[in-house]
Protein backbone atom coordinates (compact mmCIF):
# COMPACT_ATOMS: atom_id res chain seq x y z
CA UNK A 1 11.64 -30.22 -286.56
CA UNK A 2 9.35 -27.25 -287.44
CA UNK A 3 12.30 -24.96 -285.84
CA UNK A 4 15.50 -23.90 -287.91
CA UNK A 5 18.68 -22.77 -285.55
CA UNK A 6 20.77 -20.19 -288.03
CA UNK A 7 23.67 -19.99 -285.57
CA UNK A 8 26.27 -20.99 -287.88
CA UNK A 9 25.57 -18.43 -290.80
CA UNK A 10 24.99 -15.47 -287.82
CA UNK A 11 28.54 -16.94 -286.36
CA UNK A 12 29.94 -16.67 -290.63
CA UNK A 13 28.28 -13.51 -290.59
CA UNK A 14 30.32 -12.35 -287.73
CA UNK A 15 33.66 -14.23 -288.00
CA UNK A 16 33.40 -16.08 -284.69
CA UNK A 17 34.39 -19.16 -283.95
CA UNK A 18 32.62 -22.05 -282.15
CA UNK A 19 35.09 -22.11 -279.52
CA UNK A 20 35.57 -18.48 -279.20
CA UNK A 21 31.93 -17.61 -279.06
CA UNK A 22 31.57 -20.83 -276.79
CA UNK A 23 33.97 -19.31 -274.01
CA UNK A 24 32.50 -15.63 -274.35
CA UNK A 25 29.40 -17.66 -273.42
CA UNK A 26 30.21 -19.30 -271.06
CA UNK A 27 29.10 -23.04 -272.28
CA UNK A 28 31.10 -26.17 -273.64
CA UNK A 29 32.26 -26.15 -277.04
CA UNK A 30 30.23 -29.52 -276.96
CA UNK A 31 26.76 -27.63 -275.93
CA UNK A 32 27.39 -24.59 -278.24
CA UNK A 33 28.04 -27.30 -281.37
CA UNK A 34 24.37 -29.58 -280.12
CA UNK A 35 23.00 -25.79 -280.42
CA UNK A 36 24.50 -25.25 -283.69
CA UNK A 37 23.45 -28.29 -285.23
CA UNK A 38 19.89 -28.19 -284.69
CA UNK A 39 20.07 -31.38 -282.55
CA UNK A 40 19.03 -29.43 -279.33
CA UNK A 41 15.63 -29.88 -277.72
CA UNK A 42 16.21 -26.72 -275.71
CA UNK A 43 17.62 -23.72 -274.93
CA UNK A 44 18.27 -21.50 -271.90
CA UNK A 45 16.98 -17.85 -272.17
CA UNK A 46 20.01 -16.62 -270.59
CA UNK A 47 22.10 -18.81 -272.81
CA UNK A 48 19.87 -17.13 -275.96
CA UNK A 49 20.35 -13.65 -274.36
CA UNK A 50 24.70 -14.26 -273.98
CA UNK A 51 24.66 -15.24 -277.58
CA UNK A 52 23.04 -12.71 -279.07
CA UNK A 53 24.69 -10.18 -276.73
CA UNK A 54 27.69 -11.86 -278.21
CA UNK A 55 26.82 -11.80 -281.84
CA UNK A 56 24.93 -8.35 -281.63
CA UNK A 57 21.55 -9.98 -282.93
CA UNK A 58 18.17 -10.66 -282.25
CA UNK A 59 16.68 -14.41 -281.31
CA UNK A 60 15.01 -14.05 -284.70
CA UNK A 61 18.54 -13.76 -286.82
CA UNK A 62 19.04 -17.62 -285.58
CA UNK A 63 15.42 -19.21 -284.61
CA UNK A 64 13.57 -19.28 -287.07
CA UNK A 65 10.05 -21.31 -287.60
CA UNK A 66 8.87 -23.59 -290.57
CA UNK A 67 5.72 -25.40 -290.91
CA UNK A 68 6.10 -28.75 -291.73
C-alpha cells in the first residue's frame, strides 16, 4: 500500500502506550493496534483529529505517502 501509518514511532516519540493512547481516544485497543499496523483500510477524521490532539502532531507526522 502506497500509504505508510508512522503511529508507532510518533507513540515512541511520545512515550505512550497503545492502551493508554487507545482510552484517551476513545477506541479499542484492538482498532488503535489495526491502525498501528498499517492493516487499516480507513480511518475516521475525528479518530485522526483525537490522536493527534493526543500526541500533539500533525496527520503528516504519521500518514505519510509512497509511490509504489
Amino acid at each position: 500500500m502506497a500509504i505508510i501509518v508512522n503511529l508507532d514511532v510518533m507513540m515512541a516519540k511520545r512515550k505512550i502506550s497503545l492502551s493508554t493512547l487507545a482510552e484517551k481516544v476513545g477506541i479499542t485497543n484492538a482498532n488503535l493496534s489495526v491502525l498501528k499496523t498499517g492493516k487499516a483500510k480507513a480511518i475516521r477524521f475525528s479518530t485522526l483529529e483525537a490522536i493527534c490532539r493526543e500526541l500533539d502532531c500533525q496527520p503528516g507526522d504519521i500518514l505519510e505517502y509512497e509511490k509504489d
